[in-house]
PDB file of N, CA and C in Angstrom:
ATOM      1  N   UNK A   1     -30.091   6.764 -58.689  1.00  0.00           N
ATOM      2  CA  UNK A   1     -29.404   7.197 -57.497  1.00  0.00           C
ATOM      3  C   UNK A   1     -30.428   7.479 -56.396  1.00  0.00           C
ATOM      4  N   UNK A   2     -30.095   6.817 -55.315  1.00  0.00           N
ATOM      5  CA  UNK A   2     -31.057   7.199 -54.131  1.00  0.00           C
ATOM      6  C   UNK A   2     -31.003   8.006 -52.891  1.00  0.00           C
ATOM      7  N   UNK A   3     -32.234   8.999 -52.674  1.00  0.00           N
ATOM      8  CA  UNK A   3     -31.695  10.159 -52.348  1.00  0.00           C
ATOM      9  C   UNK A   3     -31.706  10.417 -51.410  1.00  0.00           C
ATOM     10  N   UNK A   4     -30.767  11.408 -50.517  1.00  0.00           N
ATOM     11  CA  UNK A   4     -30.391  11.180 -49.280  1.00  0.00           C
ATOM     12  C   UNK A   4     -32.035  11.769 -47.826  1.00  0.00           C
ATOM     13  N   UNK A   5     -32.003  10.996 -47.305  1.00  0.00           N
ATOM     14  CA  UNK A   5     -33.005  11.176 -46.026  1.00  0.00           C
ATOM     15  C   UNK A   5     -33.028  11.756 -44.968  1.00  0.00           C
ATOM     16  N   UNK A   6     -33.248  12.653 -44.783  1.00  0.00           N
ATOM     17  CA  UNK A   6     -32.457  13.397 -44.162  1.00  0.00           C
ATOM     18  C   UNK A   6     -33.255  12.979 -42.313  1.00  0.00           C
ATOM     19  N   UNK A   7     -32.427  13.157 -41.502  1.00  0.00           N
ATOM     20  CA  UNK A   7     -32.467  12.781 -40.166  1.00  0.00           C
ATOM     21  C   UNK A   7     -34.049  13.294 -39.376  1.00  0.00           C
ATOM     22  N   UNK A   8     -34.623  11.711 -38.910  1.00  0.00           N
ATOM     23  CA  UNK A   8     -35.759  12.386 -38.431  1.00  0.00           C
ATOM     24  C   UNK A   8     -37.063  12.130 -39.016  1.00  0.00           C
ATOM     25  N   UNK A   9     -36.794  11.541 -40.561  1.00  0.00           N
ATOM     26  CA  UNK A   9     -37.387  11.012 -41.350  1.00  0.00           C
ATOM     27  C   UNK A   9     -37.776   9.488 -41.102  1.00  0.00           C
ATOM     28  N   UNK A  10     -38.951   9.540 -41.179  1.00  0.00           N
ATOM     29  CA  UNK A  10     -38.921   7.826 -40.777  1.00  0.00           C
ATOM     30  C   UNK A  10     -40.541   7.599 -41.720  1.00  0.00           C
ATOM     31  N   UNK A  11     -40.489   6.159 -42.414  1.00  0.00           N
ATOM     32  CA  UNK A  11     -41.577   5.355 -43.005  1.00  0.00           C
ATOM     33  C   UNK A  11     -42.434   4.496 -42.447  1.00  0.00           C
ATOM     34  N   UNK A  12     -43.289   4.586 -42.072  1.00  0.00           N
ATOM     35  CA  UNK A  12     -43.936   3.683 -41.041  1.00  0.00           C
ATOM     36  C   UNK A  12     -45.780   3.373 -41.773  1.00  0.00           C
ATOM     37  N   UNK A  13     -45.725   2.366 -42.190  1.00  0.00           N
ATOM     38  CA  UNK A  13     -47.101   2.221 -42.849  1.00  0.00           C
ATOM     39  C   UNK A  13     -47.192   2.202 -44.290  1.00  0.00           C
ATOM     40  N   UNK A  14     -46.474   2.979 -45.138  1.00  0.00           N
ATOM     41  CA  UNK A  14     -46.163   3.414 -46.737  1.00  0.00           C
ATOM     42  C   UNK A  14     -46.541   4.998 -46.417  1.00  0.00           C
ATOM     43  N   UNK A  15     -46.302   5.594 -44.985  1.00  0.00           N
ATOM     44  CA  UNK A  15     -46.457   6.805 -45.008  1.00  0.00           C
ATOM     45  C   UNK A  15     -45.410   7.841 -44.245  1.00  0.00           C
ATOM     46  N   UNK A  16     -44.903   8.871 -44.732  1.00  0.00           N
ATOM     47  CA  UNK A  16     -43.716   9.188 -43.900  1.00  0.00           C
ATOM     48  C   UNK A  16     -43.946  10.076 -42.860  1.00  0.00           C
ATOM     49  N   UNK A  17     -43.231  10.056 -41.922  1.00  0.00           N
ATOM     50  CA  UNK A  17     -43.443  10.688 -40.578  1.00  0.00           C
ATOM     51  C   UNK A  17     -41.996  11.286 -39.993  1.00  0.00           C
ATOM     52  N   UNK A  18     -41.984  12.886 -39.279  1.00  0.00           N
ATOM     53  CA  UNK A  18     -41.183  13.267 -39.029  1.00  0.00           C
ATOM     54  C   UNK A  18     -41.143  12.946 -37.618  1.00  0.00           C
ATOM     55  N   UNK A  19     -39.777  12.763 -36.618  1.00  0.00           N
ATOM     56  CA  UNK A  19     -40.132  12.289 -35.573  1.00  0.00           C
ATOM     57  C   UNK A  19     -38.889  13.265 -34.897  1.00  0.00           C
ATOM     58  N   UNK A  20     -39.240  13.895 -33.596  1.00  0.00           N
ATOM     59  CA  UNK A  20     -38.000  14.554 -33.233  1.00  0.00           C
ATOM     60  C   UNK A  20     -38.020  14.012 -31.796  1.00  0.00           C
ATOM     61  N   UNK A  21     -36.853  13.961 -30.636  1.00  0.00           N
ATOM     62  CA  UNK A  21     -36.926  14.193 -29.826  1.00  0.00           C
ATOM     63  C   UNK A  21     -36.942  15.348 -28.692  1.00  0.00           C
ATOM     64  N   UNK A  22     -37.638  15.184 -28.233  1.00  0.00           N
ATOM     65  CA  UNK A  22     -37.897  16.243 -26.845  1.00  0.00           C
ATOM     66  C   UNK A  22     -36.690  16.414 -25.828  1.00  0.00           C
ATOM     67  N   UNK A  23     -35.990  17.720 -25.852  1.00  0.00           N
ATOM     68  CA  UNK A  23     -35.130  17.594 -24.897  1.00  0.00           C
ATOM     69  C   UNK A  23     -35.311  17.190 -23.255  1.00  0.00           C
ATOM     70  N   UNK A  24     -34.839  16.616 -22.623  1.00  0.00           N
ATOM     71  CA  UNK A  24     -34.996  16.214 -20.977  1.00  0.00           C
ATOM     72  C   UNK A  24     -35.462  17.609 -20.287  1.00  0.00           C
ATOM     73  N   UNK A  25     -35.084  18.560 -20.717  1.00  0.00           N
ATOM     74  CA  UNK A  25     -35.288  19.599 -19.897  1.00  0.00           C
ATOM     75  C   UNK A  25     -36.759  20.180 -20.103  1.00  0.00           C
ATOM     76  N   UNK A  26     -37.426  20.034 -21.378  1.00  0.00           N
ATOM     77  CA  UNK A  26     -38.461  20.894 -22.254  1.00  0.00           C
ATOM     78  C   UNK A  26     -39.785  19.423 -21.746  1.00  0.00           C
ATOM     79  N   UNK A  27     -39.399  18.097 -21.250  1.00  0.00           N
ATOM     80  CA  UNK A  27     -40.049  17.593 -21.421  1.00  0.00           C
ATOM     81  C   UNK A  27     -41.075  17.559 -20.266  1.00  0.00           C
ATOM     82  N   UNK A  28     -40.800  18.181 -19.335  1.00  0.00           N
ATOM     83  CA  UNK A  28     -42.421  18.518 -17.959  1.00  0.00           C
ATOM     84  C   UNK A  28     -43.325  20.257 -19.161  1.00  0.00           C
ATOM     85  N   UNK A  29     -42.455  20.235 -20.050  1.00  0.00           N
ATOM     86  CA  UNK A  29     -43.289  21.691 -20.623  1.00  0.00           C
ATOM     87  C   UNK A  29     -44.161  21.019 -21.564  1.00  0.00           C
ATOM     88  N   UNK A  30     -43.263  20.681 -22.344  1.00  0.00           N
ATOM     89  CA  UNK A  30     -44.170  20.040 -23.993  1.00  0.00           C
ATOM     90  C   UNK A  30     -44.993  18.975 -23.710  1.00  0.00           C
ATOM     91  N   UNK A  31     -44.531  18.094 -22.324  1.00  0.00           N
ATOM     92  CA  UNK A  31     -45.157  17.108 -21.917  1.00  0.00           C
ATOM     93  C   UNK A  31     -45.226  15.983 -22.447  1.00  0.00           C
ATOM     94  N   UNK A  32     -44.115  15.800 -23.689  1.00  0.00           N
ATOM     95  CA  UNK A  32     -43.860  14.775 -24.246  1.00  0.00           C
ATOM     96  C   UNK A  32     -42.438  13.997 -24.238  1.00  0.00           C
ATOM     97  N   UNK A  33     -42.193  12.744 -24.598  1.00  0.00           N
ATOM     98  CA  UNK A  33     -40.526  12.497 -25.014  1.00  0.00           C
ATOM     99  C   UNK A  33     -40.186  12.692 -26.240  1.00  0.00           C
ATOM    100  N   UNK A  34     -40.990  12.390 -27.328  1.00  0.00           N
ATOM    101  CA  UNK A  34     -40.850  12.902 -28.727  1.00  0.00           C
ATOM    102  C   UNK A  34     -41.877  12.969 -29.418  1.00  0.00           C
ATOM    103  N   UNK A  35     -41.898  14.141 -30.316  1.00  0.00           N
ATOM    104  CA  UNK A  35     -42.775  14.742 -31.192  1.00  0.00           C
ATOM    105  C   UNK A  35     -43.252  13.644 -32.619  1.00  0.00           C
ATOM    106  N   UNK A  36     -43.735  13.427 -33.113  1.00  0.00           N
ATOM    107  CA  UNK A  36     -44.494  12.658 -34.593  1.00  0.00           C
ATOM    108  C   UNK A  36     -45.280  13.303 -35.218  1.00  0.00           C
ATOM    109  N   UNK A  37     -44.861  13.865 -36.330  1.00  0.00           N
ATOM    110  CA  UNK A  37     -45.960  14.329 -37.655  1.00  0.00           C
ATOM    111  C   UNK A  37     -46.091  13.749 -38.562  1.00  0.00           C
ATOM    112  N   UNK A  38     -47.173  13.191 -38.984  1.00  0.00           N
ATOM    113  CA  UNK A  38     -47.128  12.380 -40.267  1.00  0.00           C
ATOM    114  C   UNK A  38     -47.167  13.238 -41.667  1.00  0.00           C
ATOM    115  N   UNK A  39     -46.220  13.197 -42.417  1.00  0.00           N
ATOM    116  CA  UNK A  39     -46.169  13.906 -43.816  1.00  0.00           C
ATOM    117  C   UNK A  39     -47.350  13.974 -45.277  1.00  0.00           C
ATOM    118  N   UNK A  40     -48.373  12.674 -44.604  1.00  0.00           N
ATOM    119  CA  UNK A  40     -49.687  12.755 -45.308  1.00  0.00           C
ATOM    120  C   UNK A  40     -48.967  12.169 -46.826  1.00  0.00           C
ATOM    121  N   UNK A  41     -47.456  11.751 -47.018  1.00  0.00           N
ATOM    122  CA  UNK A  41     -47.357  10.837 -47.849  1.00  0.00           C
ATOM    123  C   UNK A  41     -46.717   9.704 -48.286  1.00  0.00           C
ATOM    124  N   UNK A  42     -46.606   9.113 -49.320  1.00  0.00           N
ATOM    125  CA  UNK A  42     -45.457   7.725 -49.559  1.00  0.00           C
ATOM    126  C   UNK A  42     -44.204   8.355 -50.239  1.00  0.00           C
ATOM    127  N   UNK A  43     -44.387   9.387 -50.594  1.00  0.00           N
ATOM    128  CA  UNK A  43     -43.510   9.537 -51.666  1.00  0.00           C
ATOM    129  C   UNK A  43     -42.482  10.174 -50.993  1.00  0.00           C
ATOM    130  N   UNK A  44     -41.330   9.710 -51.407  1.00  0.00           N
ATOM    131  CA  UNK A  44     -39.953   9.982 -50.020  1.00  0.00           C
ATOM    132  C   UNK A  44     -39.812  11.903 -50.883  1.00  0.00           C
ATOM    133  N   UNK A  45     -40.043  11.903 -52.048  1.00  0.00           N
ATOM    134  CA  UNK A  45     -39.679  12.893 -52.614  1.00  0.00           C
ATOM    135  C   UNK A  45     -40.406  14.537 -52.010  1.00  0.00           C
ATOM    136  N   UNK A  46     -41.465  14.298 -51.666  1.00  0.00           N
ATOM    137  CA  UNK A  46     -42.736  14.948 -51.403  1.00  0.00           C
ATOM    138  C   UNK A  46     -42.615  15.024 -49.947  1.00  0.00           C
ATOM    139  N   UNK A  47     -41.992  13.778 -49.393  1.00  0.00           N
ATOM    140  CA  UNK A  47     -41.676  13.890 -47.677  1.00  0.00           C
ATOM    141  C   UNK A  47     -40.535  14.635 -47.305  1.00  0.00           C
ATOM    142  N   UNK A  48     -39.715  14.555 -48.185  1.00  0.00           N
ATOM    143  CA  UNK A  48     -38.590  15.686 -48.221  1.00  0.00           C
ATOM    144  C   UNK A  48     -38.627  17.167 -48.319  1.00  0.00           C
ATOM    145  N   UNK A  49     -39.578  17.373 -48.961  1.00  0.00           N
ATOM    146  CA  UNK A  49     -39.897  19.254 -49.578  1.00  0.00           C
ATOM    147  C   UNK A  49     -40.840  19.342 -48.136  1.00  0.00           C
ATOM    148  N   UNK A  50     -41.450  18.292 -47.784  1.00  0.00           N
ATOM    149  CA  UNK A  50     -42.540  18.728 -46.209  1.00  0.00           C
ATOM    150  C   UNK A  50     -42.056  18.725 -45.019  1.00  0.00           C
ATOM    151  N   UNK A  51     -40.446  17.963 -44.726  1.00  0.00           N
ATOM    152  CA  UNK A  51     -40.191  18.035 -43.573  1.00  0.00           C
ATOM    153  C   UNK A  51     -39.314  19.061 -43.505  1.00  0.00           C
ATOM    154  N   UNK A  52     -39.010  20.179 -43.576  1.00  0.00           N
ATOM    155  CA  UNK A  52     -38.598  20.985 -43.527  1.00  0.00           C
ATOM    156  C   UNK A  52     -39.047  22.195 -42.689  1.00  0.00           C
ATOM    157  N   UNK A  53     -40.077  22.706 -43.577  1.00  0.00           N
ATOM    158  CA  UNK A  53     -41.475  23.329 -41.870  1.00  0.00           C
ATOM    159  C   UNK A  53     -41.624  22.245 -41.317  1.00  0.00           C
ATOM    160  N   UNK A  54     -41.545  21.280 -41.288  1.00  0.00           N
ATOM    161  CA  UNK A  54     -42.019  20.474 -40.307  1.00  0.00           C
ATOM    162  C   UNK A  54     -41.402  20.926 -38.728  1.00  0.00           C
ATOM    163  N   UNK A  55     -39.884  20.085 -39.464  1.00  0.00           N
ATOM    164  CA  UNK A  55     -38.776  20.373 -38.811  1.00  0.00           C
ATOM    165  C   UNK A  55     -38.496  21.750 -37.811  1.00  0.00           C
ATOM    166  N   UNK A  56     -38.826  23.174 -38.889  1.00  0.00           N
ATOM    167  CA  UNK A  56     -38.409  24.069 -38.270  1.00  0.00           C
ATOM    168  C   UNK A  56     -39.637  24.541 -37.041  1.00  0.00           C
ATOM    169  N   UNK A  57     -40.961  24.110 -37.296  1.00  0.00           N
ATOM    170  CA  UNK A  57     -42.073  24.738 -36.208  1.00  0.00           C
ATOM    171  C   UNK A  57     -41.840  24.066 -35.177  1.00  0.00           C
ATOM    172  N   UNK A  58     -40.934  22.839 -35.056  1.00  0.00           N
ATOM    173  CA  UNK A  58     -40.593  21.583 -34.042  1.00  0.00           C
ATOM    174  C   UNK A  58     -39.863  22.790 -32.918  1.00  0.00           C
ATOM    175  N   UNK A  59     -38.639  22.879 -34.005  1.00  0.00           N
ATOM    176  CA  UNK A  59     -38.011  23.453 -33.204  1.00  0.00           C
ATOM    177  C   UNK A  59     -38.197  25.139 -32.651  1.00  0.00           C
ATOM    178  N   UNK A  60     -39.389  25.619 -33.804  1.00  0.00           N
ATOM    179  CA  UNK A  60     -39.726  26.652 -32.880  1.00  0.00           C
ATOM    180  C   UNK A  60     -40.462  26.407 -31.616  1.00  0.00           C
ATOM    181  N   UNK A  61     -40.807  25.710 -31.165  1.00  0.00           N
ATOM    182  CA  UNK A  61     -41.833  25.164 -30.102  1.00  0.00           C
ATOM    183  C   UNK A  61     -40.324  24.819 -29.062  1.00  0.00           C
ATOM    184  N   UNK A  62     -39.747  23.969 -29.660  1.00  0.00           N
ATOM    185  CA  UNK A  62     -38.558  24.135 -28.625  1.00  0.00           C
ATOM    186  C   UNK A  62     -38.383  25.303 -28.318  1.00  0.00           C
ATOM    187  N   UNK A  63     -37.935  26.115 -29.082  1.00  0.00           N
ATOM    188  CA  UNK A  63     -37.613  27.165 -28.537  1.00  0.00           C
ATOM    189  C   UNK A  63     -38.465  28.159 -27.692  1.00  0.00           C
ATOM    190  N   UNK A  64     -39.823  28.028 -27.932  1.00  0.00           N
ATOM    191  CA  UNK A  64     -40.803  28.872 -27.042  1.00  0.00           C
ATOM    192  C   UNK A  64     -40.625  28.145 -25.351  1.00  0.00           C
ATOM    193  N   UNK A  65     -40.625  26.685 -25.496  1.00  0.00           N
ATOM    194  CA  UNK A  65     -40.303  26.089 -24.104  1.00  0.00           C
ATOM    195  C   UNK A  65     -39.530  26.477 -23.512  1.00  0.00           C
ATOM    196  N   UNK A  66     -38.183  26.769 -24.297  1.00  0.00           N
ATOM    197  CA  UNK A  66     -36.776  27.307 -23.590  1.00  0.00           C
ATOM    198  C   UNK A  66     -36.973  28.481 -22.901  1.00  0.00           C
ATOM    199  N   UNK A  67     -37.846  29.500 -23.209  1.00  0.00           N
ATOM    200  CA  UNK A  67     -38.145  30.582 -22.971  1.00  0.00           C
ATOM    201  C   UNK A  67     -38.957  30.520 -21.851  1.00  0.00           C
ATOM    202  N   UNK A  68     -39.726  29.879 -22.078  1.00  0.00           N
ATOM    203  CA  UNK A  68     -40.756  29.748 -20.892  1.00  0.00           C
ATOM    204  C   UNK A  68     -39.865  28.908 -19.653  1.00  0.00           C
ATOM    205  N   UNK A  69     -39.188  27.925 -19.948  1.00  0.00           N
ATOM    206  CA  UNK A  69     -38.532  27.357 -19.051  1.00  0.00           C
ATOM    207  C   UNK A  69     -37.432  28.517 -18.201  1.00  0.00           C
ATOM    208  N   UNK A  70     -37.177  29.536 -18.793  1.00  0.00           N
ATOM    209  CA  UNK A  70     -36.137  30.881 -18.453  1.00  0.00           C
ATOM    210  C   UNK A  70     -37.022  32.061 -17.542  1.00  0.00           C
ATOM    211  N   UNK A  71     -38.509  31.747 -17.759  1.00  0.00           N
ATOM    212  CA  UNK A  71     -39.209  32.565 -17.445  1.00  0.00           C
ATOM    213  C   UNK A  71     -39.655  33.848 -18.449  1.00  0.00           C
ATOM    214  N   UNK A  72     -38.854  33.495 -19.715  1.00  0.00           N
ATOM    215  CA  UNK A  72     -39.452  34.540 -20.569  1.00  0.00           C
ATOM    216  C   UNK A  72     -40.725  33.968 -21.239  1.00  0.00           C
ATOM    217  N   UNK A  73     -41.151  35.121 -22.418  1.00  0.00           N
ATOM    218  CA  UNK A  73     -42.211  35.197 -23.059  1.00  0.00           C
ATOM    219  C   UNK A  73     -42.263  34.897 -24.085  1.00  0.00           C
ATOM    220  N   UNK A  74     -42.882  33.541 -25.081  1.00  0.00           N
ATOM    221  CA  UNK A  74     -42.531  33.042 -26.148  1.00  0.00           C
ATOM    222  C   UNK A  74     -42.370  34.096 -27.498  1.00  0.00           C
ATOM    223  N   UNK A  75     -41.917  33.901 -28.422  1.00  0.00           N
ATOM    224  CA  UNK A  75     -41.863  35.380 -29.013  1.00  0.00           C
ATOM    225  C   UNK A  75     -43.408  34.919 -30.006  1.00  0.00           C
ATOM    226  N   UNK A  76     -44.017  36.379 -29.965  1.00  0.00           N
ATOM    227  CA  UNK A  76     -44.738  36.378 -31.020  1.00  0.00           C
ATOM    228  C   UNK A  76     -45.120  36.804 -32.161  1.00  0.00           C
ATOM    229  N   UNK A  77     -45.476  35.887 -32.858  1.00  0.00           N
ATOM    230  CA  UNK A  77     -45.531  35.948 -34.544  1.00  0.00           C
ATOM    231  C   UNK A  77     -46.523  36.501 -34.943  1.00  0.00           C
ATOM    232  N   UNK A  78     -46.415  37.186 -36.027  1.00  0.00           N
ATOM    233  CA  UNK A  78     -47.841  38.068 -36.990  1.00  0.00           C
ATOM    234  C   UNK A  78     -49.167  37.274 -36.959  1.00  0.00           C
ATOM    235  N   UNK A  79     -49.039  36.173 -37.347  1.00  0.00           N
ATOM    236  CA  UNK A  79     -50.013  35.341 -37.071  1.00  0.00           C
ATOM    237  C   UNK A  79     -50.635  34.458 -36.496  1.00  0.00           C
ATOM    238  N   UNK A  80     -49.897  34.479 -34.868  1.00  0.00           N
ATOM    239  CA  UNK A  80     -49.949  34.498 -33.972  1.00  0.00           C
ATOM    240  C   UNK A  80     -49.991  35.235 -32.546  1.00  0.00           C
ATOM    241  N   UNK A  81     -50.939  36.068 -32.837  1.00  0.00           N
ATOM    242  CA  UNK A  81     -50.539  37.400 -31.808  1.00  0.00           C
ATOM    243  C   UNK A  81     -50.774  37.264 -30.645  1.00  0.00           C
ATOM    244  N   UNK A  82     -51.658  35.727 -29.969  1.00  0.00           N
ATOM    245  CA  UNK A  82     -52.089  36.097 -28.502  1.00  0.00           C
ATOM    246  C   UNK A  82     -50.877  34.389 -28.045  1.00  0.00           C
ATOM    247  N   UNK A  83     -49.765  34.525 -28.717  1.00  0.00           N
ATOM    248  CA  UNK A  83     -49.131  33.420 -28.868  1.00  0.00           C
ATOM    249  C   UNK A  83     -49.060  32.101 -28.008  1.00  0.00           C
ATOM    250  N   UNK A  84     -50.261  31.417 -28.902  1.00  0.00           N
ATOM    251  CA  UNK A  84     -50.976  29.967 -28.602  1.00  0.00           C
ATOM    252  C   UNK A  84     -49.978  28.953 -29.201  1.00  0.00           C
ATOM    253  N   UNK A  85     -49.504  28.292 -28.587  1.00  0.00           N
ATOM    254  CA  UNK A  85     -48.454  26.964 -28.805  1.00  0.00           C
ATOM    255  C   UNK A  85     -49.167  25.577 -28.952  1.00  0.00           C
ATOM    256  N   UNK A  86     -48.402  24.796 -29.802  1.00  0.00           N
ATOM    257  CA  UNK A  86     -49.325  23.614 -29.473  1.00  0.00           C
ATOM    258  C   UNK A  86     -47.717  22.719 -28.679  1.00  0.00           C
ATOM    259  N   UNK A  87     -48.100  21.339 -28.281  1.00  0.00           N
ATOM    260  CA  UNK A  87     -46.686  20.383 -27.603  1.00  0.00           C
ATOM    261  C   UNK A  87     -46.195  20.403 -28.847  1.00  0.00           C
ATOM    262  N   UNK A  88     -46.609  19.786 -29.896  1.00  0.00           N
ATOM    263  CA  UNK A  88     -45.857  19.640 -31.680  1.00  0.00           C
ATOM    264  C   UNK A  88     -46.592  19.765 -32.136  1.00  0.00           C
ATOM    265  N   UNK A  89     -46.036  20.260 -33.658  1.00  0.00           N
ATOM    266  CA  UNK A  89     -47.026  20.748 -34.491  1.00  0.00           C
ATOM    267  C   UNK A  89     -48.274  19.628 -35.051  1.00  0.00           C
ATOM    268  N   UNK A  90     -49.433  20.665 -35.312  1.00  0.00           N
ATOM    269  CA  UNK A  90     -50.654  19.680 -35.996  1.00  0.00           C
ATOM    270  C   UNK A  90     -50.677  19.486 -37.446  1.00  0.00           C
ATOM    271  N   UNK A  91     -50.831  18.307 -37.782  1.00  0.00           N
ATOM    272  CA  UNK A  91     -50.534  18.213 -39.152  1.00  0.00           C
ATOM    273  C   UNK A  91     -51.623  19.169 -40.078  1.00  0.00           C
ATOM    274  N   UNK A  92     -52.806  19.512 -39.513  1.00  0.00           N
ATOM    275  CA  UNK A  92     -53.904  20.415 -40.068  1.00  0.00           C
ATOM    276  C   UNK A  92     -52.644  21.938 -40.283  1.00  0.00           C
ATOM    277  N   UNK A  93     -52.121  22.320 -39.521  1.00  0.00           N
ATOM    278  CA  UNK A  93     -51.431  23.560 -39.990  1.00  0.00           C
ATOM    279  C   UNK A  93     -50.110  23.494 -40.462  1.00  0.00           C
ATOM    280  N   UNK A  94     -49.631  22.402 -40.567  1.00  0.00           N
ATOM    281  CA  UNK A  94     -48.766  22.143 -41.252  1.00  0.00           C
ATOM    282  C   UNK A  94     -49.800  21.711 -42.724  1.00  0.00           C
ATOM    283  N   UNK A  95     -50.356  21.405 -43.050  1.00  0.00           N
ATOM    284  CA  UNK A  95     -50.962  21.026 -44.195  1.00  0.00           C
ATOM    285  C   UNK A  95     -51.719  22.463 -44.869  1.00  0.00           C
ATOM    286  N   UNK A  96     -51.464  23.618 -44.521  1.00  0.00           N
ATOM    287  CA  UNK A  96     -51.711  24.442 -44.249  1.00  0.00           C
ATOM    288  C   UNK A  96     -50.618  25.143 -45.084  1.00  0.00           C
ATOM    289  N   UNK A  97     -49.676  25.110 -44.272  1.00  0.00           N
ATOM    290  CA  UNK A  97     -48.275  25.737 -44.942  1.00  0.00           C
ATOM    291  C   UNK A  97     -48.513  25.039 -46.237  1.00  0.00           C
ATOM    292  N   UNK A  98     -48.159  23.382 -46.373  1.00  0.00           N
ATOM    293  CA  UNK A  98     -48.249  23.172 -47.873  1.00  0.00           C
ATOM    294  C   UNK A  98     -48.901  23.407 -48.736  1.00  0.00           C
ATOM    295  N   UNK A  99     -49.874  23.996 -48.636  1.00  0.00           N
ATOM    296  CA  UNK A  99     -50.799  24.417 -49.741  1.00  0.00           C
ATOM    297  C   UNK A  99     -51.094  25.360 -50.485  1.00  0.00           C
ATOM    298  N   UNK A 100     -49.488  26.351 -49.524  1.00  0.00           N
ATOM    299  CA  UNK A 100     -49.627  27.880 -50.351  1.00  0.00           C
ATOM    300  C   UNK A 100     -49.272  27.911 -51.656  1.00  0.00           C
TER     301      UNK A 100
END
């Protein structure tokens, strides 16, 4: 049985990559049209358990734009205290998360 892929997921090379788009509004902030992280693997199984943070730091970054686009202040995280954003996430700290 083959297992479901979930949206956003894409194979390109024998390596999987999460790909989101940039909303129209966020895109003079993030400075992009859409985001690409490569999952660092082939295995759809392994790309599945990784796009998940992937997914969600995507959209925390959306959401810091939204904020900033409102004029507020991105919120900040414990381990992030002088709260430094990147446009999308780097696969170095996402590779990061996976290794706990």
């Amino acid at each position: 049985m083959e297992m479901a892929k979930p949206k956003g997921l894409f194979l390109r090379d024998n390596v999987w990559w999460v790909r989101k788009d940039v909303p129209k509004k966020l895109r003079p902030i993030i400075g992009k049209t859409s985001c690409w992280v490569s999952l660092n693997t082939g295995d759809l199984r392994e790309a599945i358990v990784r796009f998940h943070p992937v997914m969600a730091q995507i959209e925390k970054e959306f959401d810091d734009a939204r904020r900033k686009l409102r004029g507020e202040l991105p919120a900040v995280e414990a381990d992030n205290p002088f709260g430094v954003t990147l446009d999308c996430p780097s696969s170095d700290k996402l590779l990061r998360i996976w290794s706990l």
